[in-house]
N, C-alpha and C. Protein backbone atom coordinates (compact mmCIF):
# COMPACT_ATOMS: atom_id res chain seq x y z
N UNK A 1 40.57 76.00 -21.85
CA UNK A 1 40.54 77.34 -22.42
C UNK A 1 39.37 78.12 -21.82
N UNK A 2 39.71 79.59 -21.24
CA UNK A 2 38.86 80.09 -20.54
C UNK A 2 37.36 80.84 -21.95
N UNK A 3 36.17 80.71 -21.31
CA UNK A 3 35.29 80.76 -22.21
C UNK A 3 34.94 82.48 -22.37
N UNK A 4 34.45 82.51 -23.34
CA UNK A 4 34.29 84.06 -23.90
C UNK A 4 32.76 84.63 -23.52
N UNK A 5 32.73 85.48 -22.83
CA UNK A 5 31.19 86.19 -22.33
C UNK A 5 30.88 87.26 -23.37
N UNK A 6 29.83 86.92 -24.49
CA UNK A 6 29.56 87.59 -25.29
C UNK A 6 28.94 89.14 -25.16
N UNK A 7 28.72 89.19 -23.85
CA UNK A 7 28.10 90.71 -23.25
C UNK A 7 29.38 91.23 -23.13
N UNK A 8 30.41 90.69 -22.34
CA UNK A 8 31.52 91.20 -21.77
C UNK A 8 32.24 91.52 -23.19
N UNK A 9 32.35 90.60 -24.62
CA UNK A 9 33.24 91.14 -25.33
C UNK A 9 32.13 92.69 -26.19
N UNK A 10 31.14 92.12 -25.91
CA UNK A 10 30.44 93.65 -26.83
C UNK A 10 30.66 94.57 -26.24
N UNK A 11 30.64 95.11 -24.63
CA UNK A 11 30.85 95.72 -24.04
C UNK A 11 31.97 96.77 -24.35
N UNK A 12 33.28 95.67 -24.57
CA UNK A 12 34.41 96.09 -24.68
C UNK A 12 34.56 96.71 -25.91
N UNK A 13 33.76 96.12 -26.86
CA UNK A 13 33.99 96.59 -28.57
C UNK A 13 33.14 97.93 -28.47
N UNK A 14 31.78 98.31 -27.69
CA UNK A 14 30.91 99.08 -28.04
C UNK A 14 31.32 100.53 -27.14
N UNK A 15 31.28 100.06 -25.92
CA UNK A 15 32.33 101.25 -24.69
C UNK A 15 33.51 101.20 -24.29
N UNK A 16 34.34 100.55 -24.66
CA UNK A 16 35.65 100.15 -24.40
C UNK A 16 35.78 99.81 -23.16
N UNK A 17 34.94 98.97 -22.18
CA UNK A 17 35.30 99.04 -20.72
C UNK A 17 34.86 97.32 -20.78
N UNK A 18 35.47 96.61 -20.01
CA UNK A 18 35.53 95.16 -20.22
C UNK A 18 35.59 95.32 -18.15
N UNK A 19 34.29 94.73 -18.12
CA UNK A 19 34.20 94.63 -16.34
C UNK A 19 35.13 93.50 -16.07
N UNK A 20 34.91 92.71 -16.70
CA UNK A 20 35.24 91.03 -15.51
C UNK A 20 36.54 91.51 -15.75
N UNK A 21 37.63 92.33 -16.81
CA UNK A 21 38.89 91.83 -16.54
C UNK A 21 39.74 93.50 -15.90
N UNK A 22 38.21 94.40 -15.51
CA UNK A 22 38.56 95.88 -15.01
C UNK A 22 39.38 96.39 -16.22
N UNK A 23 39.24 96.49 -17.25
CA UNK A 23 40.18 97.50 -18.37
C UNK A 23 38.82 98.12 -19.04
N UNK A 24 39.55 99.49 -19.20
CA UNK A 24 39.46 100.39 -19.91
C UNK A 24 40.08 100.57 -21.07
N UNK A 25 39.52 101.11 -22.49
CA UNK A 25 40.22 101.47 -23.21
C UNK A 25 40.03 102.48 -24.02
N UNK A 26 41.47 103.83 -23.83
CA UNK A 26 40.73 105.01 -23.80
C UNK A 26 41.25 105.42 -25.34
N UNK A 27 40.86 105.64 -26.30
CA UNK A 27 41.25 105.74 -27.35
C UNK A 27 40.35 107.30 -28.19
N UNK A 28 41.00 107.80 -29.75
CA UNK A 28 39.80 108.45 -30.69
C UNK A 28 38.62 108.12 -30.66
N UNK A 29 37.38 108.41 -30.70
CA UNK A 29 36.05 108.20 -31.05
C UNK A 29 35.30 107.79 -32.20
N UNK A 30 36.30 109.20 -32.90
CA UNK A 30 36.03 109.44 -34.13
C UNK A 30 37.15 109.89 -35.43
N UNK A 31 37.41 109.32 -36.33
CA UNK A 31 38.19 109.85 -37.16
C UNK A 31 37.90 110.75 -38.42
N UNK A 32 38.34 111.60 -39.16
CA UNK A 32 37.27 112.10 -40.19
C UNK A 32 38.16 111.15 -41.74
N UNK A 33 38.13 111.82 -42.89
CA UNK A 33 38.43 110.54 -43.73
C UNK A 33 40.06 111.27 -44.11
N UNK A 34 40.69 112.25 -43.63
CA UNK A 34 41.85 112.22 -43.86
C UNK A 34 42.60 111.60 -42.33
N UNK A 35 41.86 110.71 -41.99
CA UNK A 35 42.80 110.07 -41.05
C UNK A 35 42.82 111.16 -39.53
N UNK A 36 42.72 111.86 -39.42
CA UNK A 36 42.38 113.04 -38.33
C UNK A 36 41.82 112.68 -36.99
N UNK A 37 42.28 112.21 -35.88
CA UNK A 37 41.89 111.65 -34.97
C UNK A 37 41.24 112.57 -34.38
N UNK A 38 40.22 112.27 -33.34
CA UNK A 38 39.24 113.04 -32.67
C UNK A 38 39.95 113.23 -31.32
N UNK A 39 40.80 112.88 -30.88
CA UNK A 39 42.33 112.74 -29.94
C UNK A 39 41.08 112.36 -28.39
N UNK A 40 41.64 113.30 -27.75
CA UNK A 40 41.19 113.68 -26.06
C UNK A 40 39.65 114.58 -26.29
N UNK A 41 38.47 114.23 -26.34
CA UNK A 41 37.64 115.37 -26.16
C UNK A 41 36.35 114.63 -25.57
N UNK A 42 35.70 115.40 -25.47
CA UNK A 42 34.39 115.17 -24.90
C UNK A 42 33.55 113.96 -24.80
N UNK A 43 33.71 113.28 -25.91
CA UNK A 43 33.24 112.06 -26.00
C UNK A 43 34.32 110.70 -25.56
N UNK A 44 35.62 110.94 -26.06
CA UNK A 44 36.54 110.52 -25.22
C UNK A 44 36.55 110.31 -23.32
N UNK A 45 36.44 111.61 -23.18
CA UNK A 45 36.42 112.39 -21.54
C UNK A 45 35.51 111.31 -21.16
N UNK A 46 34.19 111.15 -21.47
CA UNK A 46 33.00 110.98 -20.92
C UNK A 46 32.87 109.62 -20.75
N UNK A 47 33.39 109.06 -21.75
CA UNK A 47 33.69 107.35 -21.62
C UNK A 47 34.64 106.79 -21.04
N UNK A 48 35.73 107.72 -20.17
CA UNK A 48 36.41 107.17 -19.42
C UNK A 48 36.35 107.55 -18.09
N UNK A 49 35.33 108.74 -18.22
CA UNK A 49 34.89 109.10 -16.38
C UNK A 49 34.06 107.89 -16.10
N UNK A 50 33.04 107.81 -17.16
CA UNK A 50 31.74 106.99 -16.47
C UNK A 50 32.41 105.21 -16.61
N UNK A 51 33.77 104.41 -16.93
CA UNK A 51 33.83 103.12 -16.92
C UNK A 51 34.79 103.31 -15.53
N UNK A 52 35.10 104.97 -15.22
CA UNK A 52 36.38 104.62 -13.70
C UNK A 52 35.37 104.50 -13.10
N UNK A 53 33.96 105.26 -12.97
CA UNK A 53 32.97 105.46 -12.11
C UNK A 53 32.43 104.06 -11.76
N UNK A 54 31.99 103.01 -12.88
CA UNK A 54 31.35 102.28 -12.55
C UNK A 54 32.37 100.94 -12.00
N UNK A 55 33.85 100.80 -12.55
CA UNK A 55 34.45 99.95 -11.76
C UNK A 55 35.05 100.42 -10.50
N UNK A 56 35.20 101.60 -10.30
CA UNK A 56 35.93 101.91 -8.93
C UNK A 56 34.50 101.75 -7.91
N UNK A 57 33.34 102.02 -8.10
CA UNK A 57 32.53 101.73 -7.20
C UNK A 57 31.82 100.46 -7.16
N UNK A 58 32.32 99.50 -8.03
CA UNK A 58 32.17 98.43 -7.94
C UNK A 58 32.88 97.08 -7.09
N UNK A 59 34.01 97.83 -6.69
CA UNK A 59 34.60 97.02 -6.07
C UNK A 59 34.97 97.29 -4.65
N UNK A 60 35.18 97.09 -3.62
CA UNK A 60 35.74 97.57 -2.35
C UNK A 60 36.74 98.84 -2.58
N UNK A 61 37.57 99.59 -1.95
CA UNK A 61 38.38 100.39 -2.20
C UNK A 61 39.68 99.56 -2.22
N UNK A 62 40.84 99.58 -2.83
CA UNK A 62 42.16 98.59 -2.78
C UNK A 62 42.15 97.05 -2.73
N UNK A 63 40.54 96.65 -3.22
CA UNK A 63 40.54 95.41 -3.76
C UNK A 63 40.84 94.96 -5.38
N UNK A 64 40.52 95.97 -5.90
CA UNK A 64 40.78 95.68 -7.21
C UNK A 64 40.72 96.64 -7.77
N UNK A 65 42.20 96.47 -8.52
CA UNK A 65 42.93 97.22 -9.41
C UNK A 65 42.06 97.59 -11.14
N UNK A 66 42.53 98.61 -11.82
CA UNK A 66 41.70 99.02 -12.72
C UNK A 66 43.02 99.61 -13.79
N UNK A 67 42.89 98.95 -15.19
CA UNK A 67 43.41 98.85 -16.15
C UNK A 67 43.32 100.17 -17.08
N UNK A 68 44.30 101.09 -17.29
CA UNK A 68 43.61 102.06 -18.50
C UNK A 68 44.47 101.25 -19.80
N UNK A 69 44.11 101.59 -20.78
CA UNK A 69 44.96 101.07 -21.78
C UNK A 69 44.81 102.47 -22.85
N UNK A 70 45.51 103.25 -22.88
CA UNK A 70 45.46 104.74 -23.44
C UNK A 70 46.19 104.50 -24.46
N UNK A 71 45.66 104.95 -25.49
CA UNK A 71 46.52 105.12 -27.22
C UNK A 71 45.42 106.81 -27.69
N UNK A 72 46.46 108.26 -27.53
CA UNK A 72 45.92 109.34 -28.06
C UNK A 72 46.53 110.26 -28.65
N UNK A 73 46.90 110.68 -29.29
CA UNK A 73 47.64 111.62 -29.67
C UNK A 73 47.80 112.83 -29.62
N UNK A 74 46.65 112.93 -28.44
CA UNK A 74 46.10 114.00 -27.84
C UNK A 74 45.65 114.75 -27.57
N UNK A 75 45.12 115.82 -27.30
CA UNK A 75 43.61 116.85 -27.39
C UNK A 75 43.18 117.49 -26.94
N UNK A 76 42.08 117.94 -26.65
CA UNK A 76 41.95 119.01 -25.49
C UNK A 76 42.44 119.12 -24.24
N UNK A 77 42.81 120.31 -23.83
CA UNK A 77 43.43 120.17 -22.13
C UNK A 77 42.29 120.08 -21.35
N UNK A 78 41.42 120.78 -21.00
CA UNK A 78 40.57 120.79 -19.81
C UNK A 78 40.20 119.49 -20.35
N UNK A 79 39.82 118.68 -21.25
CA UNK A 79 39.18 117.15 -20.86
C UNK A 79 40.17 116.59 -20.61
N UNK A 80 41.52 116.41 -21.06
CA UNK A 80 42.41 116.09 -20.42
C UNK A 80 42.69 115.67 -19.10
N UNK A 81 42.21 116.96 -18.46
CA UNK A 81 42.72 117.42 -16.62
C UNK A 81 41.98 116.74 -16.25
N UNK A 82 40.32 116.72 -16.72
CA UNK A 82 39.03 116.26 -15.81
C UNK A 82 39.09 114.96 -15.88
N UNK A 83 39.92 113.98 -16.97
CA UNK A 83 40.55 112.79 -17.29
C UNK A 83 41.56 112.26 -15.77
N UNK A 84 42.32 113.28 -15.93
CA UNK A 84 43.55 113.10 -15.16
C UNK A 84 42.99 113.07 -13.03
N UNK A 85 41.56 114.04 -13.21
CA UNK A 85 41.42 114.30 -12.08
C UNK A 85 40.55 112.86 -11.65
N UNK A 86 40.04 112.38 -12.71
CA UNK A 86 38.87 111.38 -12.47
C UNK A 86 39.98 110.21 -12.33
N UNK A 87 41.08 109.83 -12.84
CA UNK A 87 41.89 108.81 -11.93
C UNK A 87 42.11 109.26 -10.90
N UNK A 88 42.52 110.21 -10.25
CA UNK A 88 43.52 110.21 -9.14
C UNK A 88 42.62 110.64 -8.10
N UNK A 89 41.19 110.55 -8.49
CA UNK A 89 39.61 110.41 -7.59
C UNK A 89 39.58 108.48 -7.34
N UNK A 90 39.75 107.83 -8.18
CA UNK A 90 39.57 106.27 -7.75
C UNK A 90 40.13 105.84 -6.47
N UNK A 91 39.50 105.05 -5.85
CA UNK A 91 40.13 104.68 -4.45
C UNK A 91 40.95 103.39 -4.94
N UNK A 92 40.63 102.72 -5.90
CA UNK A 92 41.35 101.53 -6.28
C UNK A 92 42.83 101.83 -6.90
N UNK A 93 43.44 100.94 -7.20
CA UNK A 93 45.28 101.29 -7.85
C UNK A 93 44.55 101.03 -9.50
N UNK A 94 44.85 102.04 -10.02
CA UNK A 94 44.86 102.64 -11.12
C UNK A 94 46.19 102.10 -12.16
N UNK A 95 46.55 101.17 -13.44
CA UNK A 95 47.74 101.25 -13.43
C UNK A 95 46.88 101.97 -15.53
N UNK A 96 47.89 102.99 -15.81
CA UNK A 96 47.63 103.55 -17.37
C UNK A 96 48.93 103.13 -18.29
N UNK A 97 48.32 102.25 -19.09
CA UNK A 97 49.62 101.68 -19.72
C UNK A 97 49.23 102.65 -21.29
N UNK A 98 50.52 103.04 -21.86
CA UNK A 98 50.27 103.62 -23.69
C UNK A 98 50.81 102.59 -24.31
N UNK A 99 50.19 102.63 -25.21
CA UNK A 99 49.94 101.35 -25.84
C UNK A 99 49.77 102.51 -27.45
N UNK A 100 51.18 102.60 -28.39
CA UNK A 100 50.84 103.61 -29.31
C UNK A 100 51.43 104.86 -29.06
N UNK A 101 50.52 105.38 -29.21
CA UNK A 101 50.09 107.20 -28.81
C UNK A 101 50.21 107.08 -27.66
N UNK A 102 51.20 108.47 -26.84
CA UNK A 102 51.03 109.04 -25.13
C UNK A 102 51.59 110.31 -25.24
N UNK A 103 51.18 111.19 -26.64
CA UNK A 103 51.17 112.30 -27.19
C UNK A 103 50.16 113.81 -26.00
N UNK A 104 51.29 114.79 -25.90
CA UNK A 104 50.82 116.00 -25.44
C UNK A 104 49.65 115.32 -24.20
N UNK A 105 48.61 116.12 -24.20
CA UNK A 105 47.72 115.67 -22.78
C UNK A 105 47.62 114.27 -22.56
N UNK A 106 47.83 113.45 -23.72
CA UNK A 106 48.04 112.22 -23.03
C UNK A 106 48.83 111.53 -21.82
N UNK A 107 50.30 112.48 -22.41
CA UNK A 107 51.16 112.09 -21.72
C UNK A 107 50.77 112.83 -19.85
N UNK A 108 49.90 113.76 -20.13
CA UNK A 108 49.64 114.30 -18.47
C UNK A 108 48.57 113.14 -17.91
N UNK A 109 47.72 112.88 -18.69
CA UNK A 109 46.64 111.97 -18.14
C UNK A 109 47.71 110.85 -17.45
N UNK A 110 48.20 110.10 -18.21
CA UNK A 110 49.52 109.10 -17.58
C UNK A 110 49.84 109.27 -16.16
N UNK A 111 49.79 110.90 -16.03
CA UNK A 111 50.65 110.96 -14.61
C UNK A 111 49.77 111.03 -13.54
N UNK A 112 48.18 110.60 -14.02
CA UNK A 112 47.86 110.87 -12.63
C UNK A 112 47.67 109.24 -12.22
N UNK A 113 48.35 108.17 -12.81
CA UNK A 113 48.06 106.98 -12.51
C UNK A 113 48.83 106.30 -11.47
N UNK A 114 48.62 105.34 -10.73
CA UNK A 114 49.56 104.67 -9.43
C UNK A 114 50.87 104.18 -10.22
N UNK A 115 50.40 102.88 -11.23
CA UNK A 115 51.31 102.60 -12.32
C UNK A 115 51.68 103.15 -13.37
N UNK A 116 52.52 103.69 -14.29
CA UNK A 116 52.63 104.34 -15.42
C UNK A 116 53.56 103.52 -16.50
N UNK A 117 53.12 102.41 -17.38
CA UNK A 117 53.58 101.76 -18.00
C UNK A 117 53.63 102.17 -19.68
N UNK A 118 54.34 102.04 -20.58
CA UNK A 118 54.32 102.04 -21.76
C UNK A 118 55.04 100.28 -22.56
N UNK A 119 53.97 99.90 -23.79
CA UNK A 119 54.68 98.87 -24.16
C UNK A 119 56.40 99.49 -25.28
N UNK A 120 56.69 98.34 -25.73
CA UNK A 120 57.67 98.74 -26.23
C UNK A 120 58.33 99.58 -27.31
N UNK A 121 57.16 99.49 -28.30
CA UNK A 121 57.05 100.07 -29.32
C UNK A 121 56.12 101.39 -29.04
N UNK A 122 55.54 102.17 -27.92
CA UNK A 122 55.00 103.44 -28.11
C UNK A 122 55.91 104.88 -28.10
N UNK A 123 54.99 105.72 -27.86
CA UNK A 123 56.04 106.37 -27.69
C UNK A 123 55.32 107.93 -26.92
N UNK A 124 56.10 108.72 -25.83
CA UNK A 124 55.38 109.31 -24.83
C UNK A 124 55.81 111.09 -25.73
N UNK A 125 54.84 111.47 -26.10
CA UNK A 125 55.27 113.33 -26.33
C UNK A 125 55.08 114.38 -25.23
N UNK A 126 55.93 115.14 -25.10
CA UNK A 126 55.58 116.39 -24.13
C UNK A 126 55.18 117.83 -24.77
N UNK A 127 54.70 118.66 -24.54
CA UNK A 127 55.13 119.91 -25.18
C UNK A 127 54.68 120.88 -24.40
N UNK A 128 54.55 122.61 -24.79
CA UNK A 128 53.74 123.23 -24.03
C UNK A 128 52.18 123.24 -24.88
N UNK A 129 51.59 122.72 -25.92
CA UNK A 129 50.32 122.63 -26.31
C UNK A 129 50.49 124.05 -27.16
N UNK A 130 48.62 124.24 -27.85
CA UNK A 130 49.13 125.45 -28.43
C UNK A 130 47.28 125.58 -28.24
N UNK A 131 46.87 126.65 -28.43
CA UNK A 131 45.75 127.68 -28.30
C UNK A 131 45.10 128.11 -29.36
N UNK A 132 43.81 127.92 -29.71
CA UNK A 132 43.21 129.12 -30.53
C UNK A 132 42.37 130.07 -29.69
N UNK A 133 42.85 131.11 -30.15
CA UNK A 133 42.00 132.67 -29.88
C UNK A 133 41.03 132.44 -30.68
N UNK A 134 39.40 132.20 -30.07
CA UNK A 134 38.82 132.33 -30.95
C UNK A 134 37.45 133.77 -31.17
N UNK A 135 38.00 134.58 -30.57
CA UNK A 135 36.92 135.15 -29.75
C UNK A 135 36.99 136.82 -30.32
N UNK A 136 36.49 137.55 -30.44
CA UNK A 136 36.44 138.96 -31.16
C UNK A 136 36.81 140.38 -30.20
N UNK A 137 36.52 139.52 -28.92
CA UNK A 137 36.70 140.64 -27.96
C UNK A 137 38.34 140.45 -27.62
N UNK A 138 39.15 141.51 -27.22
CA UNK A 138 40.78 141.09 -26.88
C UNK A 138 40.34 141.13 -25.41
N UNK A 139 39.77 141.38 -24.75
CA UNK A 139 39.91 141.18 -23.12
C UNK A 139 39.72 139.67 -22.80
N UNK A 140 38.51 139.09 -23.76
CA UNK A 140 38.46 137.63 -23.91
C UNK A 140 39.83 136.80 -23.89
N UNK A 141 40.24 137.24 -24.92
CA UNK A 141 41.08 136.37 -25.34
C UNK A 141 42.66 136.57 -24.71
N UNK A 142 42.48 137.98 -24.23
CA UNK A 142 43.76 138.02 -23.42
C UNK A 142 43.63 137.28 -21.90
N UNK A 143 42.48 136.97 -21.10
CA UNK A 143 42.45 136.21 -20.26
C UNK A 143 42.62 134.48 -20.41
N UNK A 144 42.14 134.14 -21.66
CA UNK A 144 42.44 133.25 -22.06
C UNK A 144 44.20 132.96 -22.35
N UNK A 145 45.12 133.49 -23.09
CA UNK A 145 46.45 133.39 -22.54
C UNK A 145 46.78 133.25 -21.23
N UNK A 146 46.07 133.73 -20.34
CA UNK A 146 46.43 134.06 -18.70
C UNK A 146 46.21 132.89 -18.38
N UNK A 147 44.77 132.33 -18.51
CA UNK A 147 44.68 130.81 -18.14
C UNK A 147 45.49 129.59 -18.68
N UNK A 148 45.98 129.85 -19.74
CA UNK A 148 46.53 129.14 -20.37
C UNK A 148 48.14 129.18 -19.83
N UNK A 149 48.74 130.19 -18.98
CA UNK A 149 49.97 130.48 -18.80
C UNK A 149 49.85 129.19 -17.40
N UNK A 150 48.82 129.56 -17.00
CA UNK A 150 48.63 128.94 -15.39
C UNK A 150 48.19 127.17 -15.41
N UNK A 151 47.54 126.87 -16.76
CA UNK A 151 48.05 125.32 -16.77
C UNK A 151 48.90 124.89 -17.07
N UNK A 152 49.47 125.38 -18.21
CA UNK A 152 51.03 125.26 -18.43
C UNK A 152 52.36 124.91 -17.17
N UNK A 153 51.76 126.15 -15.72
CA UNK A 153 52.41 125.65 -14.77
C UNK A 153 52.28 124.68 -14.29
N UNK A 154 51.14 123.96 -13.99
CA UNK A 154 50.72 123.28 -13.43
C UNK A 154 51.44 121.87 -14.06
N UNK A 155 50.84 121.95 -15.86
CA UNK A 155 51.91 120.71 -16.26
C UNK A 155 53.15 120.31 -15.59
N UNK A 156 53.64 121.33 -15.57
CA UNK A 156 55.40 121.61 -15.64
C UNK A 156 55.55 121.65 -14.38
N UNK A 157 54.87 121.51 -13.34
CA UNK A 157 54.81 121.22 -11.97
C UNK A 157 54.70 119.49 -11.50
N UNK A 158 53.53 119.13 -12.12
CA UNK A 158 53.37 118.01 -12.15
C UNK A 158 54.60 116.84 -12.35
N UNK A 159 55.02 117.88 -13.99
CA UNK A 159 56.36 116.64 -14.78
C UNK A 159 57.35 116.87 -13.67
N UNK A 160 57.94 117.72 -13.13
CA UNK A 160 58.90 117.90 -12.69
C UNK A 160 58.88 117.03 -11.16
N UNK A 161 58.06 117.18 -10.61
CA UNK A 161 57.77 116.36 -9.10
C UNK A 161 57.97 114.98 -9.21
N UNK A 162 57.83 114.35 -10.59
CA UNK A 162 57.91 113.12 -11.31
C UNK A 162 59.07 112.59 -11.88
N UNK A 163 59.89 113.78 -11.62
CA UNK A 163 61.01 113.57 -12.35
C UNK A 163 62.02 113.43 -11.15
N UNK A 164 61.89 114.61 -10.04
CA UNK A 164 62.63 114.70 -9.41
C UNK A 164 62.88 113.80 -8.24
N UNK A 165 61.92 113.01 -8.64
CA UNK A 165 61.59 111.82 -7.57
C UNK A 165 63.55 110.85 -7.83
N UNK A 166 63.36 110.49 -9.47
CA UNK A 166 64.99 110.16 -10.10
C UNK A 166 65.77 110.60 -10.14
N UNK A 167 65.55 112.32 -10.69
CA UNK A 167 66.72 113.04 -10.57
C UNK A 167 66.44 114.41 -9.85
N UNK A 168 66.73 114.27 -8.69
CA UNK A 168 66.38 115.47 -7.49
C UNK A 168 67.05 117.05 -8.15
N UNK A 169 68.17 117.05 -8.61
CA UNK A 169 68.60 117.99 -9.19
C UNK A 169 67.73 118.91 -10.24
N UNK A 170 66.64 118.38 -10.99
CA UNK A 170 66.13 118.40 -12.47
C UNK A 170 65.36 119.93 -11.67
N UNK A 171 65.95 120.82 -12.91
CA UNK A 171 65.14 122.18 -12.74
C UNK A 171 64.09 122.18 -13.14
N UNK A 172 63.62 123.74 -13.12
CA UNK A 172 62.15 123.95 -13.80
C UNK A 172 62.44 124.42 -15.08
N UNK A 173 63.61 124.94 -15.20
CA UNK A 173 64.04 125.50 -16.55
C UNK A 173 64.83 124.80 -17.64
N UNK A 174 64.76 123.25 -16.82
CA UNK A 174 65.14 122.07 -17.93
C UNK A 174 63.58 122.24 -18.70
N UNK A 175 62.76 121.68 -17.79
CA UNK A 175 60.99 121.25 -18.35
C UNK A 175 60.90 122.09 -19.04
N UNK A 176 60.88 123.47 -18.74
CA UNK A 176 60.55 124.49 -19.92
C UNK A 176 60.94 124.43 -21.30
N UNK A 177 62.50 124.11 -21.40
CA UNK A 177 63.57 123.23 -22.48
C UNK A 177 62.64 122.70 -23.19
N UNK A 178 62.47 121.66 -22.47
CA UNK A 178 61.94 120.34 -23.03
C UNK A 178 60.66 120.46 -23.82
N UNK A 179 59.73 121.32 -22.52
CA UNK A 179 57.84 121.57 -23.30
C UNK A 179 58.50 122.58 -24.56
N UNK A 180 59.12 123.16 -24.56
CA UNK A 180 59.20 124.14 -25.70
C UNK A 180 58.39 124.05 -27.02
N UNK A 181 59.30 122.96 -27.22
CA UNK A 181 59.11 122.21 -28.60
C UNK A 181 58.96 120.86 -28.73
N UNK A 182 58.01 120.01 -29.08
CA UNK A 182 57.40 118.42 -28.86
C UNK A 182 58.99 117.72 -28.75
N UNK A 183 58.92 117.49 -27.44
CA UNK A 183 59.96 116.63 -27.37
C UNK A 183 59.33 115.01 -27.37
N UNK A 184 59.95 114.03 -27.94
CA UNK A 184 59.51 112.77 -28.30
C UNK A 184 60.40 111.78 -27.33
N UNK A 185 59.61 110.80 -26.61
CA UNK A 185 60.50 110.20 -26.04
C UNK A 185 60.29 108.66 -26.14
N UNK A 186 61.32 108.00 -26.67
CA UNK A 186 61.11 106.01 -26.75
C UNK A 186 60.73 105.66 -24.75
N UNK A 187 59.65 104.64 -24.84
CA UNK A 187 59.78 103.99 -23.96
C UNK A 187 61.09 103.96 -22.37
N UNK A 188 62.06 103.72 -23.42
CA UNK A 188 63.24 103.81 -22.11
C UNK A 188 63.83 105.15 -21.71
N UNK A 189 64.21 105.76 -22.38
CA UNK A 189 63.85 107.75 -22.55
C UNK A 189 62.99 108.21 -21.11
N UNK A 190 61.47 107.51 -21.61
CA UNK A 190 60.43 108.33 -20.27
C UNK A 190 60.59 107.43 -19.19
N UNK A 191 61.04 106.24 -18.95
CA UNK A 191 61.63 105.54 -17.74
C UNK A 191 62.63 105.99 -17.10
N UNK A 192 63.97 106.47 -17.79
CA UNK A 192 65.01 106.98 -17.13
C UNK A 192 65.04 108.49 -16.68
N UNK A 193 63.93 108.93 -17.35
CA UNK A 193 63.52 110.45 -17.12
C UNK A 193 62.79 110.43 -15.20
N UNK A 194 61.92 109.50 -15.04
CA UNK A 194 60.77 109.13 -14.03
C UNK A 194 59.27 109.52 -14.90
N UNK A 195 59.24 109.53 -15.79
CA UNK A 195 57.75 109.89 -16.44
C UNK A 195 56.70 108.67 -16.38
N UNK A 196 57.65 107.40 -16.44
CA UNK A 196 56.98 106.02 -16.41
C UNK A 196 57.84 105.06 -15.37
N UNK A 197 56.92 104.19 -14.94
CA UNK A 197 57.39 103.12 -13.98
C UNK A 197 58.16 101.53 -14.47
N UNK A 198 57.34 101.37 -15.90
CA UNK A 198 57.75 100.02 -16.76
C UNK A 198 57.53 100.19 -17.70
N UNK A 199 58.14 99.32 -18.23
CA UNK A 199 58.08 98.87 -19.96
C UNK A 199 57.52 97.85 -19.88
N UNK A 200 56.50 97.21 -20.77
CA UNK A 200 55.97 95.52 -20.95
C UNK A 200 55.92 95.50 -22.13
């Protein structure tokens, strides 16, 4: 029976990043007491830039592979993206399995991975997200829609290139369909779609 490295399991319990076996695990931070997950944000973001940082430069480039294990239900977009951009920065094969939650930006973080796995029981959400105006000035906040129109493309650029890989036909005005309104998809759903590579 292989023996247990008591640094290596605190590690994993305290930052979620377990070196010797390269996994990550990107989860809430924080919950409040009605159950309210802290989803995708800042503190999230930050603990999964700095464990790609320290195993992708830890190893040669395409020597060793690096584990996400993502359960979110999802959360901010820009930490999201800077999530999504900080995999598809690793020189190593990246594989992001959901495990749970692969809700709204989750489900984009997913796509910037080499592998894109879900176990059996999770389950992957899409949507177009939603916005608060929080701001007093309308020029503010009307540029803010503007930016917000232009990641939206970008999602819906992304899903679709992913899709069309399976089904070459798949419009842009299916995706739109689909982000409309939280579409929910089982495991085999986002496989036959191209959103994911396996089921385990």
């Amino acid at each position: 029976m292989a023996r247990i490295n008591k640094d290596s399991l605190d590690r994993f319990f305290d930052y979620g990043i377990n070196v010797d076996t390269r996994t990550i695990y990107a989860s809430s931070i924080e919950s409040d007491l009605d159950g309210n997950e802290s989803g995708v944000d800042s503190l999230m973001c930050e603990k999964l830039i700095k464990g790609l940082h320290v195993l992708d430069k830890s190893a040669p480039a395409g020597d060793n592979a690096i584990t996400i294990i993502l359960n979110s239900p999802g959360g901010d977009s820009l930490y999201g993206m800077s999530c999504y951009d900080a995999i598809k920065l690793c020189k190593n094969h990246v594989t992001v399995m959901i495990q749970g939650y692969g809700m709204s930006i989750a489900a984009w973080i997913l796509q910037a991975a080499d592998r894109r796995v879900m176990t059996k029981n999770s389950r992957l959400m899409i949507h177009t997200g939603h916005y608060t105006l929080g701001y007093n000035h309308p020029e503010i906040n009307k540029r803010l829609v503007e930016q917000f129109a232009r990641d939206e493309e970008i999602f819906e650029n992304i899903l679709l290139e992913k899709i069309k890989i399976k089904h070459p036909d798949f419009t842009k005005a299916k995706i739109k369909s689909m982000l409309r309104f939280d579409t929910i998809l089982t495991p085999e759903e986002a496989l036959n779609l191209g959103l994911i590579d396996e089921i385990v």
